[in-house]
Protein backbone atom coordinates (compact mmCIF):
# COMPACT_ATOMS: atom_id res chain seq x y z
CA UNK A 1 -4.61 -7.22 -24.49
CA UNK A 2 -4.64 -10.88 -22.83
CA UNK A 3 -4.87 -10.68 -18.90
CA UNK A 4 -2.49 -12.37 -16.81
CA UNK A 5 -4.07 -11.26 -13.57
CA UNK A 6 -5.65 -14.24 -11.27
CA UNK A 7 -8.41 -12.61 -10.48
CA UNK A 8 -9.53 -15.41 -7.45
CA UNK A 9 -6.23 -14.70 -5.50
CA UNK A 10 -7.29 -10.84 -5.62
CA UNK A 11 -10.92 -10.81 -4.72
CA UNK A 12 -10.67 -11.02 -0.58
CA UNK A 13 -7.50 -8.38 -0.90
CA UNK A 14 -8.05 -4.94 0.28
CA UNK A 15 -5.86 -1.92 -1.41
CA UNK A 16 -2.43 -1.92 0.65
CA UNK A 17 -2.36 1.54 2.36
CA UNK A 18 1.34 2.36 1.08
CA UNK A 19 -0.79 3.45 -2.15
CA UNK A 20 -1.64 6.58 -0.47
CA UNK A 21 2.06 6.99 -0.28
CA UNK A 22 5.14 5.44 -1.48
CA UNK A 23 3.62 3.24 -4.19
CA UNK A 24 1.08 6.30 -5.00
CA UNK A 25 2.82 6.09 -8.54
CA UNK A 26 1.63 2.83 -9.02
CA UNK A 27 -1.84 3.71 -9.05
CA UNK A 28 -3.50 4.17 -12.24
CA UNK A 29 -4.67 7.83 -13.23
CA UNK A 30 -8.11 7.20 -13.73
CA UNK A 31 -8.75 6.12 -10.31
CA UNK A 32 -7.72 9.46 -9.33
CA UNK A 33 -5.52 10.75 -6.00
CA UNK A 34 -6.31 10.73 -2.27
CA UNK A 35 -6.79 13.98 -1.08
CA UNK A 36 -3.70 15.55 0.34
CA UNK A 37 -2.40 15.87 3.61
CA UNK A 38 -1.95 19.90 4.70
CA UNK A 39 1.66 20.24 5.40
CA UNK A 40 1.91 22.00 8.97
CA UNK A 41 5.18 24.58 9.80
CA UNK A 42 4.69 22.12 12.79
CA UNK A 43 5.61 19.13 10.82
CA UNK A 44 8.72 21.21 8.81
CA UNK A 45 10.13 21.92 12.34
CA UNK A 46 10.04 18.53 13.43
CA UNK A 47 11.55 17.26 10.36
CA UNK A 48 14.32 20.13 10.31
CA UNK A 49 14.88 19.06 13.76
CA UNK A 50 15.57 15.77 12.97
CA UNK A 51 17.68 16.71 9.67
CA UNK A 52 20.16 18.53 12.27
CA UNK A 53 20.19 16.23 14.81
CA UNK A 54 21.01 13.68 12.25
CA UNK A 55 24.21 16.03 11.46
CA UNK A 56 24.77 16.66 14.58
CA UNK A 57 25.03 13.32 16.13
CA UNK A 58 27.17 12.12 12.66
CA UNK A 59 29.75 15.04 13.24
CA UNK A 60 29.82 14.43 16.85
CA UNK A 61 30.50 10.57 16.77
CA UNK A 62 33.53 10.88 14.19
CA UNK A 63 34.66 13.67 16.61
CA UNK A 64 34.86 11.10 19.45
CA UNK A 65 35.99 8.44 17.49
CA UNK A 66 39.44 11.01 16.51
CA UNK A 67 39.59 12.04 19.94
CA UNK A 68 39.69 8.29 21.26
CA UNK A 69 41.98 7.69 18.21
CA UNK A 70 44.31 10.52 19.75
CA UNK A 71 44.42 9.58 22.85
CA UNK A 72 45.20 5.90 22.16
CA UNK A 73 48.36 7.17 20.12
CA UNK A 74 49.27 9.39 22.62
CA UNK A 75 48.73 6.72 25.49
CA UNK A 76 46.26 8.78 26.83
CA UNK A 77 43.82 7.05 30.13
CA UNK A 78 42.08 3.91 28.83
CA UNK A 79 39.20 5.05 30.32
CA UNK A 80 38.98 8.16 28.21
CA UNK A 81 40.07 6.01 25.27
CA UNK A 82 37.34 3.41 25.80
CA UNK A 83 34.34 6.40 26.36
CA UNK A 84 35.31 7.83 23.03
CA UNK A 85 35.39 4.87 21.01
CA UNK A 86 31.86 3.29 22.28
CA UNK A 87 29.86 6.82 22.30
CA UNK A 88 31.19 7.81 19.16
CA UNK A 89 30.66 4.72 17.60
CA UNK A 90 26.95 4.95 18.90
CA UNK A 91 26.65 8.55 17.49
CA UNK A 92 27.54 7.87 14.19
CA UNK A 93 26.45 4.32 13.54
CA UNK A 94 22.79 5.30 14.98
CA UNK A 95 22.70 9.18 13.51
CA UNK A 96 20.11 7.91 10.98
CA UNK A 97 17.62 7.17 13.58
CA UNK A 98 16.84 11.02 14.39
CA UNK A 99 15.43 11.34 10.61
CA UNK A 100 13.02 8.23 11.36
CA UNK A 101 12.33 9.18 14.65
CA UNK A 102 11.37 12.75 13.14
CA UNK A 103 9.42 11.18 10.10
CA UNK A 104 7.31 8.98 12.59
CA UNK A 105 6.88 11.51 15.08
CA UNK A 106 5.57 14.76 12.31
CA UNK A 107 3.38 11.46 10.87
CA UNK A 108 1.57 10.95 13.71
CA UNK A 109 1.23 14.83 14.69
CA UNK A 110 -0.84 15.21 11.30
CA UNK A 111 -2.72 11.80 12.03
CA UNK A 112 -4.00 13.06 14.82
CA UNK A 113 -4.69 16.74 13.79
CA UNK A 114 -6.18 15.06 10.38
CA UNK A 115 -8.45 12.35 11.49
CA UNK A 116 -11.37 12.82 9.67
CA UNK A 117 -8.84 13.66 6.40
CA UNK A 118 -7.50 9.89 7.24
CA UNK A 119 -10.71 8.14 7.18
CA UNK A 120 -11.88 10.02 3.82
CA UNK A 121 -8.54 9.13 2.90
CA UNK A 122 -8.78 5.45 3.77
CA UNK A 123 -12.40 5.22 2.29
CA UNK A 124 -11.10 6.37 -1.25
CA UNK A 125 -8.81 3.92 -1.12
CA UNK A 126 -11.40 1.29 -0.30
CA UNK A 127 -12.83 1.44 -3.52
CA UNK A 128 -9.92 0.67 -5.62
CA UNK A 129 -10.68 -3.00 -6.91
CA UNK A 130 -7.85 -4.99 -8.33
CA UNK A 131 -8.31 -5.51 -11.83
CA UNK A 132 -6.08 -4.30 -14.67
CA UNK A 133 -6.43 -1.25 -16.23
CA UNK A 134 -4.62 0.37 -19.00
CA UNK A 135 -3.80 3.83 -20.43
CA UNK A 136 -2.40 5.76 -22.81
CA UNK A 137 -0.88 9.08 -22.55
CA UNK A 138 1.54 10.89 -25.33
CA UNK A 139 5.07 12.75 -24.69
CA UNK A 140 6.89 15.06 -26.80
CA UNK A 141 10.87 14.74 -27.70
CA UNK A 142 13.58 17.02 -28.06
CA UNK A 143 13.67 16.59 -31.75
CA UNK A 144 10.03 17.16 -32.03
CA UNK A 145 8.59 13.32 -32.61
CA UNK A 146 5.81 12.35 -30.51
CA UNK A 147 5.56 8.56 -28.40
CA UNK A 148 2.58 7.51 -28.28
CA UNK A 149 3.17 5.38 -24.53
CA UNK A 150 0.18 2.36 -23.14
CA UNK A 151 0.94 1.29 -20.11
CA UNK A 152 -0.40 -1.32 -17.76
CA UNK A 153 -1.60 -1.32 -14.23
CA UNK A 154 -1.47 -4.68 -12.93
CA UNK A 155 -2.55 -5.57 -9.58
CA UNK A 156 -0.47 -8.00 -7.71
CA UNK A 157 -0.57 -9.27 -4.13
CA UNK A 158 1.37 -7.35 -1.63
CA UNK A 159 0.76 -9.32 1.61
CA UNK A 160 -1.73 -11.87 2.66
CA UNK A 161 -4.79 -9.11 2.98
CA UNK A 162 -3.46 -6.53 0.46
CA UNK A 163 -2.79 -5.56 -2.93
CA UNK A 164 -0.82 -2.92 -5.01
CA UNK A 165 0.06 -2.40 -8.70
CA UNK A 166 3.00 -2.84 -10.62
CA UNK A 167 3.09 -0.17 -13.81
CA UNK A 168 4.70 -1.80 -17.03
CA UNK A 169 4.78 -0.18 -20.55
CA UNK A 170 3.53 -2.18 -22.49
CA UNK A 171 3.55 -0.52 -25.89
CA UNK A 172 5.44 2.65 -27.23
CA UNK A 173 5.03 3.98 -30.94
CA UNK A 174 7.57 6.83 -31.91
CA UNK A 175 6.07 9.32 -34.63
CA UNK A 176 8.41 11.84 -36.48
CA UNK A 177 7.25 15.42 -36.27
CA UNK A 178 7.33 15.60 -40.13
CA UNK A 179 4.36 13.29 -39.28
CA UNK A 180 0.66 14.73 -40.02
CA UNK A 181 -0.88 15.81 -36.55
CA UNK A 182 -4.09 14.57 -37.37
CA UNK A 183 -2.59 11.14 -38.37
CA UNK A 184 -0.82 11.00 -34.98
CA UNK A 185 -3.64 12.08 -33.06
CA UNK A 186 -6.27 9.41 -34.86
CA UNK A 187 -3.53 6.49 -34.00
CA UNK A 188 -3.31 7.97 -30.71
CA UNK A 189 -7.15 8.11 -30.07
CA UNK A 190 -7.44 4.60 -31.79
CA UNK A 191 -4.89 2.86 -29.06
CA UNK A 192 -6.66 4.91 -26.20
CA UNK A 193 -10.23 3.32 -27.35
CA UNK A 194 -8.12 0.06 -27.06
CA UNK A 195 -7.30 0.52 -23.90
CA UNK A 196 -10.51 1.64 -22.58
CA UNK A 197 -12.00 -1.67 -24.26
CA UNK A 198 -9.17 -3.90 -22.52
CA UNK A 199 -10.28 -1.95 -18.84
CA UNK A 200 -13.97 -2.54 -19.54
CA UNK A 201 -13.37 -6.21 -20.27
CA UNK A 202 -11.38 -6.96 -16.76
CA UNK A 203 -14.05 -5.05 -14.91
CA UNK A 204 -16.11 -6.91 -15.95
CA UNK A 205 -14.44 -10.37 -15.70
CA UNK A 206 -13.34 -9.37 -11.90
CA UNK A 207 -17.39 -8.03 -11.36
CA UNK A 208 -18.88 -11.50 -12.09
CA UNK A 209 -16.18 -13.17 -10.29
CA UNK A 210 -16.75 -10.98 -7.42
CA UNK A 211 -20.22 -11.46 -7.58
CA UNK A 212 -20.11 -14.91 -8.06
CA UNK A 213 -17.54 -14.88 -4.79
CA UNK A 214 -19.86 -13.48 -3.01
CA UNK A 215 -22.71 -15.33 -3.42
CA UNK A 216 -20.86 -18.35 -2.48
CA UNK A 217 -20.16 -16.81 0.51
CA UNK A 218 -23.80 -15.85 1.65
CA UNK A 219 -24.86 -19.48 0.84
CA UNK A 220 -22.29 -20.79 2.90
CA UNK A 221 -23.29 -18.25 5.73
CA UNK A 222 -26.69 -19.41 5.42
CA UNK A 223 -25.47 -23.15 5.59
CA UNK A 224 -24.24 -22.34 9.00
CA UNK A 225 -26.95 -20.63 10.38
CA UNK A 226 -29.00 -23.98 9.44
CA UNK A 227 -26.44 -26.09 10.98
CA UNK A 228 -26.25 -23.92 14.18
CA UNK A 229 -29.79 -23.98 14.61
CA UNK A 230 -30.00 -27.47 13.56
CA UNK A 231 -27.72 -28.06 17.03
CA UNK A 232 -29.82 -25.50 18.99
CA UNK A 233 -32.53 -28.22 18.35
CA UNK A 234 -30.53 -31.33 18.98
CA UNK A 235 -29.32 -29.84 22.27
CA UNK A 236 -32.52 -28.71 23.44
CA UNK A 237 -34.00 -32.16 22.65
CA UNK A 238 -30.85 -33.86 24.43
CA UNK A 239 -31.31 -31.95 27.47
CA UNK A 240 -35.32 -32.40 27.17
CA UNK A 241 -34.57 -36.36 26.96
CA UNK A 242 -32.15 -36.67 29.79
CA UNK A 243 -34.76 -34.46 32.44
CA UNK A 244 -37.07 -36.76 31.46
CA UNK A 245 -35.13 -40.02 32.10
CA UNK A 246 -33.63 -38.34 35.71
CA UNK A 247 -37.25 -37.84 36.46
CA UNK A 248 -38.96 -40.78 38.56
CA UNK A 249 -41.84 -42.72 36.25
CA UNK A 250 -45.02 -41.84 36.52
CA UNK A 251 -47.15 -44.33 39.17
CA UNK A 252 -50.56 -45.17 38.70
């Protein structure tokens, strides 16, 4: 299982936080799940209220637009003709926005009531490092074969501070149900220990990279600290030198 990951262009990247949410999928099993956010009735009220709005404000603009379609045909005031038109075509072209506006709004509502959630939340996350991982899981078909499925986690940059994962199968073995269980199940438990070997290996690449990062970056700390004080010095002595030579000489 040859990596393709490069692991220096991952190590500074922190876990993007749309893996506690819309890329959650992407996130490999054995890392486990964030714990859930409670759903509040508050939050399915706000939503619902948004949902209808959303209706509302599509129904109504087409309603205005007919009306100022009407009138026009019927030489009806311009005025009248004019008011329909634009409002209805703000209605309906901008109906979509009460769902977002909803979404944000019951988001924040549970942010707030669910702060100490968010940061438990957010520290779980935290300790995600990027390094491919694979796994294998079996499904059963209609007809009664069973696919043995590995799939891939690979961790790819998502901006310039984060990272997700892209899932790819990467293997899939089809067994007939005529098939001996145990012989299935040994193949299956033979690609799993595969997998767990792969996982193991790109820990441990990305862990001595990581370490390795890090010292580099404690040395260079250090290297500035020397060079800071190393200027402290310098400056002092500057300012010593120049008091001395504003100072009249000594007289005997």
């Amino acid at each position: 299982m040859p990596s393709e990951t490069d692991i220096a262009e991952l190590i500074e990247l922190q876990p993007d936080e749309r893996l506690l949410g819309e890329d959650l999928d992407a996130l490999p099993a054995a890392v486990g799940r964030p714990e859930p956010f409670p759903r509040s009735p508050a939050r399915r009220r706000i939503v619902g209220f948004g949902a209808t709005m959303t209706g509302v404000s599509l129904v109504g603009g087409l309603a205005l637009i007919a009306l100022g379609l009407v009138e026009l045909i019927e030489g009806g005031s311009a005025a009248v003709i004019v008011a329909a038109f634009v409002l209805g075509i703000v209605l309906a072209s901008t109906h979509w926005g009460w769902a977002h506006v909803a979404e944000l709004s019951a988001n924040k509502l549970e942010e707030r009531r669910n702060t100490s959630l968010l940061e438990r939340r957010r520290a779980w996350l935290s300790g995600i490092e990027p390094y491919p991982r694979w796994e294998v899981s079996t499904t059963t078909g209609e007809d009664g074969s069973i696919a043995i499925v590995t799939v891939r986690y690979r961790p790819v940059v998502r901006s310039d501070k984060t990272f997700t994962f892209v899932r790819e199968e990467v293997g899939r073995e089809v067994h007939s149900g005529d098939e001996p269980g145990a012989d299935v199940a040994e193949r299956a438990e033979l690609l799993r220990r595969q997998a767990a070997t792969g996982t193991a290996r790109e820990r441990e690449r990305y862990e001595v990279a990581r370490d390795a990062y890090q010292r580099a970056l404690l040395a260079s700390a250090d290297e500035q600290e020397r060079l800071a004080a190393v200027r402290a010095a310098s400056e002092a002595l500057s300012e010593r030198i120049n008091a001395n030579l504003r100072d009249p000489p000594l007289v005997e």
